[in-house]
C-alpha atoms as a PDB file:
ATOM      1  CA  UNK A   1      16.281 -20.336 -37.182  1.00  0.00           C
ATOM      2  CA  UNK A   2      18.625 -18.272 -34.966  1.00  0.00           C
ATOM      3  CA  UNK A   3      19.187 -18.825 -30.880  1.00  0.00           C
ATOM      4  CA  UNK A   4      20.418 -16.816 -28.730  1.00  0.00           C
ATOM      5  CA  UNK A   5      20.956 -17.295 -24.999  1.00  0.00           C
ATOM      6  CA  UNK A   6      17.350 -15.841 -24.575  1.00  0.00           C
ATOM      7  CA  UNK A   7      15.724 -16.349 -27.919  1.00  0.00           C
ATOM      8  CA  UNK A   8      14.619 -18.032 -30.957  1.00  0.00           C
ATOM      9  CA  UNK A   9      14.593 -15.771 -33.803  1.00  0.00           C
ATOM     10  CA  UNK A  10      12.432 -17.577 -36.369  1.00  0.00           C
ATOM     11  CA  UNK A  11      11.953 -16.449 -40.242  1.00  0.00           C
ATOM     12  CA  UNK A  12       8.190 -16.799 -41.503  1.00  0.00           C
ATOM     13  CA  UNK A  13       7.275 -18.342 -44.608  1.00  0.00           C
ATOM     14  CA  UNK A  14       4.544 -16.972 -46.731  1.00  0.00           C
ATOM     15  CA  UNK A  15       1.076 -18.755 -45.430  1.00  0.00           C
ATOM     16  CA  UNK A  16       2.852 -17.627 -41.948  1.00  0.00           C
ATOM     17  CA  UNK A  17       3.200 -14.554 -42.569  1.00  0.00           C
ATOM     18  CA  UNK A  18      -0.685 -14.554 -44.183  1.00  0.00           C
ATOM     19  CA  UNK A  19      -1.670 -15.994 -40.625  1.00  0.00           C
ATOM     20  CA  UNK A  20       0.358 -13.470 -38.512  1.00  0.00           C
ATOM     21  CA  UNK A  21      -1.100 -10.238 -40.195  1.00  0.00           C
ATOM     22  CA  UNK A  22      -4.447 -11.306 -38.658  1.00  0.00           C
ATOM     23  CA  UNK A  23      -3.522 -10.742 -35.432  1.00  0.00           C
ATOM     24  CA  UNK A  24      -6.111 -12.012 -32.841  1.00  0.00           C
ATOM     25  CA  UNK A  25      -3.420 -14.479 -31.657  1.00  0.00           C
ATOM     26  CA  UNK A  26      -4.169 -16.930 -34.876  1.00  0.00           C
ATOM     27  CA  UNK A  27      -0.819 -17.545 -35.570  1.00  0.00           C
ATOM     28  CA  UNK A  28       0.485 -17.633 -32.005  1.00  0.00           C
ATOM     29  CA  UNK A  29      -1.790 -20.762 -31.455  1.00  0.00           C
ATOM     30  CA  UNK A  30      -0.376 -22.403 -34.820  1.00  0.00           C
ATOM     31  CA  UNK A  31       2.694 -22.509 -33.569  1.00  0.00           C
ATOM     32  CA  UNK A  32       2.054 -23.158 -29.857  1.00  0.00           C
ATOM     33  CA  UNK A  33       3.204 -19.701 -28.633  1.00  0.00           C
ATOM     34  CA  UNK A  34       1.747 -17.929 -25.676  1.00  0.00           C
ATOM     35  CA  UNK A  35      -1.111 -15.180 -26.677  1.00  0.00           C
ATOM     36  CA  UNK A  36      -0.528 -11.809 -25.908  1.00  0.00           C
ATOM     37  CA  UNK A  37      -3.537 -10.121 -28.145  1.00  0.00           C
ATOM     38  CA  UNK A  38      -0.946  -8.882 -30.648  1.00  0.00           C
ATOM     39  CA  UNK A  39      -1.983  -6.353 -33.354  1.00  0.00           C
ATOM     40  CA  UNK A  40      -0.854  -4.976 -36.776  1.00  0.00           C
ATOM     41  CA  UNK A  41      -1.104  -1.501 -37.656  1.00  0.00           C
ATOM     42  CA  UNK A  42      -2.718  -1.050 -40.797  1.00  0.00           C
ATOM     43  CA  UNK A  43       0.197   0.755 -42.494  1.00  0.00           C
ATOM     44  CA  UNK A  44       2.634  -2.570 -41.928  1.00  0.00           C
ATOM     45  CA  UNK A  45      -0.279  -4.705 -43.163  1.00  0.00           C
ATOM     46  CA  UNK A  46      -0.482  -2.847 -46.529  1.00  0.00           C
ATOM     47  CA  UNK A  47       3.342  -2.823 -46.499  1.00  0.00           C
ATOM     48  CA  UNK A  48       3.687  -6.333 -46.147  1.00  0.00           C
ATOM     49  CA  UNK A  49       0.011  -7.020 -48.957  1.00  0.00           C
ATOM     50  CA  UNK A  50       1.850  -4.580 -51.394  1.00  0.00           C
ATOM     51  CA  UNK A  51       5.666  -4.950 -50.987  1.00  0.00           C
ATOM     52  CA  UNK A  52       6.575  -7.990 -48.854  1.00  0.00           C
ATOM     53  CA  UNK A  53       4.743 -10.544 -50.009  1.00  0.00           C
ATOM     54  CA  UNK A  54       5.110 -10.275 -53.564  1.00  0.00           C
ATOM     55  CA  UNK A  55       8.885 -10.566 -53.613  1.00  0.00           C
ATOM     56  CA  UNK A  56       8.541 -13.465 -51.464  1.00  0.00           C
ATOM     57  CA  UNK A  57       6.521 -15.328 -54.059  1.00  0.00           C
ATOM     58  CA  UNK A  58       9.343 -14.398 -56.587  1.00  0.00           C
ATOM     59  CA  UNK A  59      12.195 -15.052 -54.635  1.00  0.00           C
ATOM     60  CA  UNK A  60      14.531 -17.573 -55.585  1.00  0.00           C
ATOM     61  CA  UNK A  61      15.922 -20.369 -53.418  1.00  0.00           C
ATOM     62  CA  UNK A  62      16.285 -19.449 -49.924  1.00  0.00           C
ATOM     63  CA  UNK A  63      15.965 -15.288 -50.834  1.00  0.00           C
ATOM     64  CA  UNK A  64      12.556 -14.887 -49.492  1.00  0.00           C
ATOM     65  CA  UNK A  65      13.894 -14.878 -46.403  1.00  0.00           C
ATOM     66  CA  UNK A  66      15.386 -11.224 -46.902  1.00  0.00           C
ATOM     67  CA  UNK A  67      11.764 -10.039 -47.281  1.00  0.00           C
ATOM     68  CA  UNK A  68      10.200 -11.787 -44.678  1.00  0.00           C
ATOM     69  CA  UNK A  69       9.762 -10.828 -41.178  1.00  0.00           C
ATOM     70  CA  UNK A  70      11.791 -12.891 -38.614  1.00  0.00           C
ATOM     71  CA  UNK A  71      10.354 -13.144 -35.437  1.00  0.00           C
ATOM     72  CA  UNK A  72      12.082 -12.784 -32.033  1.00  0.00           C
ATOM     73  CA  UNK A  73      10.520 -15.343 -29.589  1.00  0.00           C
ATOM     74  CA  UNK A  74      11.657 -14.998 -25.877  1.00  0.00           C
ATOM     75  CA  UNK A  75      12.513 -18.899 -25.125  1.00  0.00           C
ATOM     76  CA  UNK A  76      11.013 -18.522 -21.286  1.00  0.00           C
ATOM     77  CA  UNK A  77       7.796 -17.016 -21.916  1.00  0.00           C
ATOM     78  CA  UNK A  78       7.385 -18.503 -25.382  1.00  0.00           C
ATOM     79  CA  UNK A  79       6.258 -14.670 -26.302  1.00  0.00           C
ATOM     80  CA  UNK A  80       6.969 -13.073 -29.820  1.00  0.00           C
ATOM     81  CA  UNK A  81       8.858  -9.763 -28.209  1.00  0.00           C
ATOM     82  CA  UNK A  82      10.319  -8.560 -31.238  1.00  0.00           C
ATOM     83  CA  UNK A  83       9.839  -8.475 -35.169  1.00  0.00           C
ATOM     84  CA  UNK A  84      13.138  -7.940 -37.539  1.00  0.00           C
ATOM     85  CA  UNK A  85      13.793  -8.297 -41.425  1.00  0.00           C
ATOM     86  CA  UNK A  86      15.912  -7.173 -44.307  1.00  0.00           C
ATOM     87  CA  UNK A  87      15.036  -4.811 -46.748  1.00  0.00           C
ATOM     88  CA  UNK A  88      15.535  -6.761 -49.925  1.00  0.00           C
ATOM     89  CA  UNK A  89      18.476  -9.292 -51.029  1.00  0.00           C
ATOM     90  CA  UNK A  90      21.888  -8.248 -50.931  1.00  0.00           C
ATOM     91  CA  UNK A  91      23.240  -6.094 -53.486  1.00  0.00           C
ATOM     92  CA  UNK A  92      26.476  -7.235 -55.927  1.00  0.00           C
ATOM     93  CA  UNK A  93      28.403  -5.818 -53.447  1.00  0.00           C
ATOM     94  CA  UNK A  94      26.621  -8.067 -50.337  1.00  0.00           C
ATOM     95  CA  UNK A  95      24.992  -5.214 -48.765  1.00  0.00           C
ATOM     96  CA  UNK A  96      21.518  -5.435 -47.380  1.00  0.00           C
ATOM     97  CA  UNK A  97      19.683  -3.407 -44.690  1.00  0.00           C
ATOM     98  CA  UNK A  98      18.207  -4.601 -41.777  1.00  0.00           C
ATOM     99  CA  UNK A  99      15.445  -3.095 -40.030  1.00  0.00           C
ATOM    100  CA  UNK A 100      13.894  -4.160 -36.099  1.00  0.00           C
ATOM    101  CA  UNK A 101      11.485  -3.303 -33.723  1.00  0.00           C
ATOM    102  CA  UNK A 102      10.832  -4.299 -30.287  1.00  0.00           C
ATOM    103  CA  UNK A 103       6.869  -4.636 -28.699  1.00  0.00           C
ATOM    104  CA  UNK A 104       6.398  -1.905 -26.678  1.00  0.00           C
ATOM    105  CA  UNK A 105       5.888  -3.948 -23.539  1.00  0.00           C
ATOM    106  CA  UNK A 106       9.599  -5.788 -23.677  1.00  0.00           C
ATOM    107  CA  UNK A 107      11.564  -2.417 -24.601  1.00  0.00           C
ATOM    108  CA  UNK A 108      14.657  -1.787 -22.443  1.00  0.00           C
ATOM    109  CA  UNK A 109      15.211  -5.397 -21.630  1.00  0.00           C
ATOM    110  CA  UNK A 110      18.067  -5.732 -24.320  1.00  0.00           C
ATOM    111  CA  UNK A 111      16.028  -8.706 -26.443  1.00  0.00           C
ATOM    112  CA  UNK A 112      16.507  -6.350 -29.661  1.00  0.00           C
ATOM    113  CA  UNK A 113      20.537  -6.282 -29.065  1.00  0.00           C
ATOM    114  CA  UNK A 114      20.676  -9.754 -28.247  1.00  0.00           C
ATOM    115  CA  UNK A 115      18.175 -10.552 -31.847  1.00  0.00           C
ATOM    116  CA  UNK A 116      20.247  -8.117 -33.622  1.00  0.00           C
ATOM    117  CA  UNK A 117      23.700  -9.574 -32.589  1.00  0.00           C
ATOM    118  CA  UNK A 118      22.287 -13.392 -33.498  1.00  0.00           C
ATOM    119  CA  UNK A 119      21.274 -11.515 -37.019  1.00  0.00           C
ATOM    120  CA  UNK A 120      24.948 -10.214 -37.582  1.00  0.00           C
ATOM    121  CA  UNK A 121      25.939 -13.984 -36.553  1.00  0.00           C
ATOM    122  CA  UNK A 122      23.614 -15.573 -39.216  1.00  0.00           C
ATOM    123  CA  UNK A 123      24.925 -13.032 -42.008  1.00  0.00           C
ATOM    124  CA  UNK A 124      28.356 -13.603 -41.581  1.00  0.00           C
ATOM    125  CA  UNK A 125      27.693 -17.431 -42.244  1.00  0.00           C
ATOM    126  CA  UNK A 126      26.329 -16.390 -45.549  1.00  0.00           C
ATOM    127  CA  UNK A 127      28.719 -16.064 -48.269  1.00  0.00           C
ATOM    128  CA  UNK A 128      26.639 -13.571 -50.373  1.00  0.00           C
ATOM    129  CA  UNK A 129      26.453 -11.030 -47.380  1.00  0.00           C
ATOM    130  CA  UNK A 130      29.688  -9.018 -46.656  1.00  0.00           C
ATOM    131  CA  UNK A 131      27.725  -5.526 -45.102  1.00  0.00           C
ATOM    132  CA  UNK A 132      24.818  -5.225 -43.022  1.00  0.00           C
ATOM    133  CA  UNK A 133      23.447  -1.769 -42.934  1.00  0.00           C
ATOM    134  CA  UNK A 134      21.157   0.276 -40.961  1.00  0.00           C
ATOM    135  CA  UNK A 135      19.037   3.565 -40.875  1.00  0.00           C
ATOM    136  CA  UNK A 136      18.202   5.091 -37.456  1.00  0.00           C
ATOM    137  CA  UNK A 137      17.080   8.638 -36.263  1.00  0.00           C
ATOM    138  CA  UNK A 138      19.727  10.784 -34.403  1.00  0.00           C
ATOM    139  CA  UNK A 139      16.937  10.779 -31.652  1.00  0.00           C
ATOM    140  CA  UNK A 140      16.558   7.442 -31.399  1.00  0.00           C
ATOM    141  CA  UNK A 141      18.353   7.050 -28.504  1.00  0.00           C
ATOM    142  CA  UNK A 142      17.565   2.844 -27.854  1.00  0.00           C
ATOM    143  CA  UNK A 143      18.520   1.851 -32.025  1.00  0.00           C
ATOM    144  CA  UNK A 144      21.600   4.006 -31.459  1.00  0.00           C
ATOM    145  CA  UNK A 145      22.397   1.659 -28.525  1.00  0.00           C
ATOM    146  CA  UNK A 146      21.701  -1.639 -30.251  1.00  0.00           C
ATOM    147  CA  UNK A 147      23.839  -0.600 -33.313  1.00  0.00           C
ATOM    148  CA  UNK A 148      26.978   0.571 -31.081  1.00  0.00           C
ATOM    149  CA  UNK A 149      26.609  -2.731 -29.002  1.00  0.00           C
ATOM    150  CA  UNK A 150      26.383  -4.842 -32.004  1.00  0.00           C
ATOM    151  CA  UNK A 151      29.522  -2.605 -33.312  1.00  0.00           C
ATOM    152  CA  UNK A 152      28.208  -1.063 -36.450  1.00  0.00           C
ATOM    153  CA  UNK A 153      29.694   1.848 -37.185  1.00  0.00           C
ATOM    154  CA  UNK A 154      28.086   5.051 -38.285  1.00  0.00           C
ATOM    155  CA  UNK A 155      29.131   6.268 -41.564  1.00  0.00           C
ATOM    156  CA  UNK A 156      26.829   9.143 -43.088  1.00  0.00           C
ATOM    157  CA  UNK A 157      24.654  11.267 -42.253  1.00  0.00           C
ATOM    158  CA  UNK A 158      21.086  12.111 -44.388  1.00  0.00           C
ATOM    159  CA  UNK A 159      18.882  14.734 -42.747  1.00  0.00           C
ATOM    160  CA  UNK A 160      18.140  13.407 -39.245  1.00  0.00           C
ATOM    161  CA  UNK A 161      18.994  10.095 -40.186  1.00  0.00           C
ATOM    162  CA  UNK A 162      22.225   8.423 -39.425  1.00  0.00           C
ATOM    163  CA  UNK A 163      23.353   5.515 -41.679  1.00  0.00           C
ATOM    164  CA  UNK A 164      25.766   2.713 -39.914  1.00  0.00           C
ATOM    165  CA  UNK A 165      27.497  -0.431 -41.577  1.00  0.00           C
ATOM    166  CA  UNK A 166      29.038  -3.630 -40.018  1.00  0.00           C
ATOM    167  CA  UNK A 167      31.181  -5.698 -41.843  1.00  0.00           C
ATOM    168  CA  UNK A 168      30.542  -9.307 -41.980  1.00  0.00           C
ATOM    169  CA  UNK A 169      34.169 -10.480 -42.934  1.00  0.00           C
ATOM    170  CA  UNK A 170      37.552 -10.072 -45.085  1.00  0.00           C
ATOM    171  CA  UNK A 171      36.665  -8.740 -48.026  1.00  0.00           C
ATOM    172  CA  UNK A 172      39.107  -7.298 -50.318  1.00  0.00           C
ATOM    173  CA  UNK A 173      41.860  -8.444 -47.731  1.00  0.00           C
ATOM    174  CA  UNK A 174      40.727  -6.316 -44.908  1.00  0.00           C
ATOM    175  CA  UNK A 175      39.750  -6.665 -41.359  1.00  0.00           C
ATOM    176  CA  UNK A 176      36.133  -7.355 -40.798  1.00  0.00           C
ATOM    177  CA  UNK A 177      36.312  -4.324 -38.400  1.00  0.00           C
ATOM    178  CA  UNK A 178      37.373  -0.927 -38.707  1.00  0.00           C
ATOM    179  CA  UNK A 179      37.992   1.770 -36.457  1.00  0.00           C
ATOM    180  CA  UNK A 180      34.953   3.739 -35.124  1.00  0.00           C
ATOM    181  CA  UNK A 181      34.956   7.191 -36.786  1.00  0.00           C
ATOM    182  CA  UNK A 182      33.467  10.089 -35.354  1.00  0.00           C
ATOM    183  CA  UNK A 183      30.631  12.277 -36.735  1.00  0.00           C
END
């Protein structure tokens, strides 16, 4: 588990992740979270059926938790306000992707910089991370404003899609940091 000032930031395992695709505030009430009537779109339940949950079973040690979704639990209201993950282990370089989303009714209240900041904090404890990437639409004004506050820095561009990096720590003998470029 991650905290932040404001949150809890919790990985699921496998039968919680089972429970939390039903919805219908199931899994809220197995862990003694408050109900909210949360839903899953069908498209991130067959996601999840097809892609997630398989490498989870095959993950070794500790791995399945760069499959799973971590959830973002605002400590106050005991409400799940935000859902975030990896896209797959970390590659022989240490890269992995991260990916986030914020419930529609807590958007704008900074929880998803806050989540993705404790994130960035958890991978640079990790020895086999070094990079942290992430994918976001030039038009998505709010992930472009999480990224710059958690200072990634943008590095390509693929369509309408800007690609951003943050490096976790020395590697190779250099600063953890570098310069922002431009675009």
């Amino acid at each position: 588990m991650v905290e932040t000032p404001r949150l809890l930031i919790s990985p699921l395992t496998r039968e919680q992740l089972h429970l939390y695709l039903q919805a219908g505030d199931l899994f809220e009430k197995s862990v003694r979270l408050t109900c909210n009537g949360r839903t899953v779109v069908p498209a991130v339940q067959h996601m999840v059926t097809k892609f997630t949950l398989p490498q989870m079973a095959s993950a070794t040690a500790d791995n399945y938790l760069f499959y799973t979704f971590w959830i973002v639990v605002e400590k106050s209201s005991r409400l799940i306000v935000a859902e975030l993950g990896f896209k797959g282990e970390p590659t022989g370089n240490g890269e992995i992707e991260i990916g986030y989303g914020t419930m529609p009714a807590f958007q704008g209240k900074g929880f998803m910089s806050e989540a993705v900041g404790g994130m960035v904090g958890w991978c640079k404890k990790r020895p086999d991370v070094h990079c942290l990437l992430a994918e976001t639409e030039e038009t998505n004004a709010a992930s472009i404003k999480v990224l710059r506050k958690n200072n990634f820095i943008p590095y390509t561009r693929k369509g309408n899609m800007i690609w951003w990096r943050y490096k976790c720590g020395n590697v190779g003998g250099r600063a953890a940091l570098e310069g922002r470029p431009t675009l």
